[in-house]
Each structure stands twice: as structure tokens, then as C-alpha cells.
C-alpha atoms as a PDB file:
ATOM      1  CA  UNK A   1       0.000   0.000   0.000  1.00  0.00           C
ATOM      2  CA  UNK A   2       2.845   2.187   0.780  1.00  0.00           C
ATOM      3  CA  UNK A   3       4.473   2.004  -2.753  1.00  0.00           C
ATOM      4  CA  UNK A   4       0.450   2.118  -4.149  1.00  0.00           C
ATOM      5  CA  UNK A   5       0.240   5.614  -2.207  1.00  0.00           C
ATOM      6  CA  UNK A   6       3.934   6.824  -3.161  1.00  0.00           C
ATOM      7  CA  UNK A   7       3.169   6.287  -6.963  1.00  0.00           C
ATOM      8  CA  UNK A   8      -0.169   8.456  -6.719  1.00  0.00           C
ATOM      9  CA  UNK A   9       1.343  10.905  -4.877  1.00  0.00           C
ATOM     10  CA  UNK A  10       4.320  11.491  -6.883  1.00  0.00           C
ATOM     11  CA  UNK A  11       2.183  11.545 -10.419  1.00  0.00           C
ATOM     12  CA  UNK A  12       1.047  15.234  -8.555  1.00  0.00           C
ATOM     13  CA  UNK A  13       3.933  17.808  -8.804  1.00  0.00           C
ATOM     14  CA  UNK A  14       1.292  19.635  -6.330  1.00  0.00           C
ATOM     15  CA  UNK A  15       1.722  17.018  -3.714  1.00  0.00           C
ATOM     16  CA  UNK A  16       5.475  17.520  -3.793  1.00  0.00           C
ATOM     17  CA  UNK A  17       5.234  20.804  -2.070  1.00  0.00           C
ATOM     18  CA  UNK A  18       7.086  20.268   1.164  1.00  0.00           C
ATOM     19  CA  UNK A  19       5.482  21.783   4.275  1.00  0.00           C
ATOM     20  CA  UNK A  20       7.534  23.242   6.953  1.00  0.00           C
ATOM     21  CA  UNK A  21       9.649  19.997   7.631  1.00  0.00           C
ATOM     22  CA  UNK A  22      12.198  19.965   4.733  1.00  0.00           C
ATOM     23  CA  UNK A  23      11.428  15.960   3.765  1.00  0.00           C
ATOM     24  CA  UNK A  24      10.554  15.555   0.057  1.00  0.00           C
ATOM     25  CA  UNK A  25       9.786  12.120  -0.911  1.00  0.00           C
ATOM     26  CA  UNK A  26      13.321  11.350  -2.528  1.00  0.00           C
ATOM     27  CA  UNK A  27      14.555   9.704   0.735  1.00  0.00           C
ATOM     28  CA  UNK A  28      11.941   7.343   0.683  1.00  0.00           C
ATOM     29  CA  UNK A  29      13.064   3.896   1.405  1.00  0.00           C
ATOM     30  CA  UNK A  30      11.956   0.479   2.751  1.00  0.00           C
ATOM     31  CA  UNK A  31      13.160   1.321   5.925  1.00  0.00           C
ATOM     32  CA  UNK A  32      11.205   4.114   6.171  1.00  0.00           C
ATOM     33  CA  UNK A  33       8.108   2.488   4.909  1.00  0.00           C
ATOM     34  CA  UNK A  34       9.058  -0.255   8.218  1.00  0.00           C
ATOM     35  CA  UNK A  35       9.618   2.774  10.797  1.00  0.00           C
ATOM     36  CA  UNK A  36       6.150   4.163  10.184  1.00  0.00           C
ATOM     37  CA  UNK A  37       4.786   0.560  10.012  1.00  0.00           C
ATOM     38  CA  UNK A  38       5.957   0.346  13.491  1.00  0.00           C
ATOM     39  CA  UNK A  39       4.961   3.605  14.758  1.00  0.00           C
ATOM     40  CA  UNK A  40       1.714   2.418  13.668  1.00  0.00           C
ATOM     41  CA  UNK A  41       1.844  -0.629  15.653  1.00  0.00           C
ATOM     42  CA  UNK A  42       3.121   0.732  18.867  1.00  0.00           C
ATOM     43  CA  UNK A  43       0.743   3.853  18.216  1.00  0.00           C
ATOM     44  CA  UNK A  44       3.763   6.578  18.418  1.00  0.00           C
ATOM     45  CA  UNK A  45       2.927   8.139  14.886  1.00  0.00           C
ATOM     46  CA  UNK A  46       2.178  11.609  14.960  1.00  0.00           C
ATOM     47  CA  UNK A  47       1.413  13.805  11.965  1.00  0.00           C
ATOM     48  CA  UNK A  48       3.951  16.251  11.473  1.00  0.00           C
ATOM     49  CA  UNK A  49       2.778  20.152  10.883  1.00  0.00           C
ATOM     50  CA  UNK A  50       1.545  21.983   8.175  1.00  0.00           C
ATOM     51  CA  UNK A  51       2.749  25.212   6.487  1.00  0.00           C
ATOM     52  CA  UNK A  52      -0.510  27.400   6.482  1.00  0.00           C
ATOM     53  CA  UNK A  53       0.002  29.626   3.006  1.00  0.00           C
ATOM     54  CA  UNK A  54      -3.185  31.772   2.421  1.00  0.00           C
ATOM     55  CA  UNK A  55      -4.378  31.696  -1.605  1.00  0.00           C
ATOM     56  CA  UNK A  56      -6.462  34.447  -3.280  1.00  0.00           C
ATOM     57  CA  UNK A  57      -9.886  33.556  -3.696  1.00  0.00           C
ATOM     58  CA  UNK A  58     -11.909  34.306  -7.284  1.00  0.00           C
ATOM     59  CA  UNK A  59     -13.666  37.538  -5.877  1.00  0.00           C
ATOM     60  CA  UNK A  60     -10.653  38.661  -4.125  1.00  0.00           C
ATOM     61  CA  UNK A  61      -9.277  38.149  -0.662  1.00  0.00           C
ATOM     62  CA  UNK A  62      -7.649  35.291   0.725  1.00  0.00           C
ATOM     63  CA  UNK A  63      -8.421  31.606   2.004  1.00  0.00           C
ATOM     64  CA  UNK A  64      -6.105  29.487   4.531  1.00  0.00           C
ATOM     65  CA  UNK A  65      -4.653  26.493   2.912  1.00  0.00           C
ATOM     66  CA  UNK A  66      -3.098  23.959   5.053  1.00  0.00           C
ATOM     67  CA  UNK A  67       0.099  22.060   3.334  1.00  0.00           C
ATOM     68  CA  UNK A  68       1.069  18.834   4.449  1.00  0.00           C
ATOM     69  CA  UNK A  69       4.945  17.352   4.089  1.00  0.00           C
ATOM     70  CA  UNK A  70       5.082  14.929   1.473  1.00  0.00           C
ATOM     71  CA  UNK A  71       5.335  11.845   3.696  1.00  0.00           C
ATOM     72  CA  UNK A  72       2.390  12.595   5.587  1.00  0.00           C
ATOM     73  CA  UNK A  73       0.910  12.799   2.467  1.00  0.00           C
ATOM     74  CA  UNK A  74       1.758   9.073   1.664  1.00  0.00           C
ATOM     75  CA  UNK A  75       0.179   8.259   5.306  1.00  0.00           C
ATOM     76  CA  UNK A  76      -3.165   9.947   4.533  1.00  0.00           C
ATOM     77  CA  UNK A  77      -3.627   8.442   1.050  1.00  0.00           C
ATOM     78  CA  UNK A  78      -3.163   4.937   2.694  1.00  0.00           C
ATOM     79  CA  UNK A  79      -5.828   6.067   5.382  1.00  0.00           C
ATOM     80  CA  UNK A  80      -7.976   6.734   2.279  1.00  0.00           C
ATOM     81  CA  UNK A  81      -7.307   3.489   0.630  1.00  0.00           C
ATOM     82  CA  UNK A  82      -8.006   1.800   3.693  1.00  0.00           C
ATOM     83  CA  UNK A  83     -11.678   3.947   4.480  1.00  0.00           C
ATOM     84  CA  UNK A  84     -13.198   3.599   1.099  1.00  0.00           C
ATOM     85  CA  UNK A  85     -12.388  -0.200   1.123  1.00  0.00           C
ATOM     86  CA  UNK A  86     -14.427  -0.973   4.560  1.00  0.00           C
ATOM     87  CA  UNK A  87     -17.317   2.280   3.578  1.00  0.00           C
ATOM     88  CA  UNK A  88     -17.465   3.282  -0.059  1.00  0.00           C
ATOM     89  CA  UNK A  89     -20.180   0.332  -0.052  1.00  0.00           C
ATOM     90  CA  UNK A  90     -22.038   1.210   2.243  1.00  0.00           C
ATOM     91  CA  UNK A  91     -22.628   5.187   1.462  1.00  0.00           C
ATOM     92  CA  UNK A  92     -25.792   5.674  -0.436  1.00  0.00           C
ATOM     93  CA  UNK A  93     -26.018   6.323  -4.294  1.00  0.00           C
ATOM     94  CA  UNK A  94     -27.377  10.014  -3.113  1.00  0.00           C
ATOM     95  CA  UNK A  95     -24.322  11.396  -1.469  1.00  0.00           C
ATOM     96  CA  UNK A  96     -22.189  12.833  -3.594  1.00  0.00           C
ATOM     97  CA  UNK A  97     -19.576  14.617  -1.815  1.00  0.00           C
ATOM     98  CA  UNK A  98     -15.769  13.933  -1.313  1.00  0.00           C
ATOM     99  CA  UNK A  99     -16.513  10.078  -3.496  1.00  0.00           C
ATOM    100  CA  UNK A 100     -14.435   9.007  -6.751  1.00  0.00           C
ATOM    101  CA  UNK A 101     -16.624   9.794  -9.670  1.00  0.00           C
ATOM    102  CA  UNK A 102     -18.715  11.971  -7.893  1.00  0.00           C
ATOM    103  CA  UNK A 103     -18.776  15.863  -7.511  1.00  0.00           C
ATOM    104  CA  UNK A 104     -21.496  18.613  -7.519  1.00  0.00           C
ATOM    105  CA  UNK A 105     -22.259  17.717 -11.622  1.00  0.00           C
ATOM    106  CA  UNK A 106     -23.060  14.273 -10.809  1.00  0.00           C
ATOM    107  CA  UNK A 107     -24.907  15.339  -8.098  1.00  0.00           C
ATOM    108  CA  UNK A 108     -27.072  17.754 -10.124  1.00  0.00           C
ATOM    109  CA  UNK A 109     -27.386  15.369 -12.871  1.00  0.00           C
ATOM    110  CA  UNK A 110     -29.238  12.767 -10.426  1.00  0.00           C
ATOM    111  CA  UNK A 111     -31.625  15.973  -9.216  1.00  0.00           C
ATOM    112  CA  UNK A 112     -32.358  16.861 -12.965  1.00  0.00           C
ATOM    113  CA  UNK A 113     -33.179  12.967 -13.861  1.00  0.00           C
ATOM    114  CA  UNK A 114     -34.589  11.654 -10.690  1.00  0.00           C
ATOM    115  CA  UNK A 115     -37.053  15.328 -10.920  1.00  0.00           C
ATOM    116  CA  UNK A 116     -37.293  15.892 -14.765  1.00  0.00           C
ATOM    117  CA  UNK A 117     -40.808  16.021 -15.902  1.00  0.00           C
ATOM    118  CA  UNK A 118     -41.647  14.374 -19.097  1.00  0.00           C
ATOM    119  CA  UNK A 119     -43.960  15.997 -21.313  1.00  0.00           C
END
């Protein structure tokens, strides 16, 4: 799962942005992979901080972002993996929000065919 999550992660040059701890994901390494397995196990992992950046928003001022280091990055997708596996079935057709292949446009197609009148 580990190498799974590296190889998504890395496709985005966006999720290479390091955070405030310098730690790209060019170290990576089996024995890093192992440390955090074991951190897992003995429940000493701990997220690492952000850098906070703000970003301008469309109709001007500014919005908090939140980046994450790289590694953490690799953590959280696994978390994802893991999540979806055990719920995605279980979430019904009609929620649309934060799901793979579904977003706002899927959700408004379903309102405009579910409530389309036919003349």
C-alpha cells in the first residue's frame, strides 16, 4: 500500500510541495516504509505540521490552505485506501460529496433525472 500511495502521490507535482519539515519524498526507502509501520503498531505516529500559506480567492481576498509534508501525504492516502475499502459500499447512491466519480455535476445530474418532468 505504501508504494500504491507513493506512486499516486508522486504523479502530482502539487503534492510535492514540502510543508515546513524539509522531507521531500526522494529519501523514501523500505526502511522508512518499516519505521512508520511500526509507529503504527506501537501507536507513536504523529502527523507532522503543516505550512498554512493563504491563496487568493476568485472575488478577491484570501483563504487558509493547510500544506502537508510529502510523507504525511503518503500516510493519509493509505488512510484513504483503507476507508473507502471498509465504507465506499455502504454510502448511499445520493451522497455525492468527497466520493471518486462523484462531484457537484453528478450530483445535479441525479436531481435533474430523478425530478425531470416528461412531457
Amino acid at each position: 500500500m505504501y508504494i500504491i500511495a507513493y506512486n499516486k502521490i508522486k504523479s502530482n507535482p502539487g503534492n510535492l510541495t514540502p510543508g515546513i519539515v524539509p522531507e521531500g519524498l526522494d529519501g523514501l526507502s523500505d526502511e522508512w516504509i518499516m519505521e512508520t509501520i511500526k509507529s503504527f503498531k506501537d501507536e507513536s505516529f504523529q502527523f507532522k505540521p503543516g505550512r498554512r500559506i493563504e491563496i487568493n480567492k476568485p472575488n478577491g481576498g484570501k483563504r487558509p490552505l493547510t500544506i502537508a509534508p510529502p510523507r504525511d501525504k503518503i500516510v493519509q492516502e493509505i488512510l484513504r485506501m483503507i476507508f473507502e475499502a471498509i465504507y465506499e459500499s455502504n454510502f448511499s447512491s445520493n451522497s455525492h460529496g468527497f466520493r471518486r466519480g462523484k462531484s457537484c455535476h453528478s450530483a445535479l445530474r441525479q436531481v435533474k433525472t430523478t425530478f425531470s418532468v416528461s412531457s
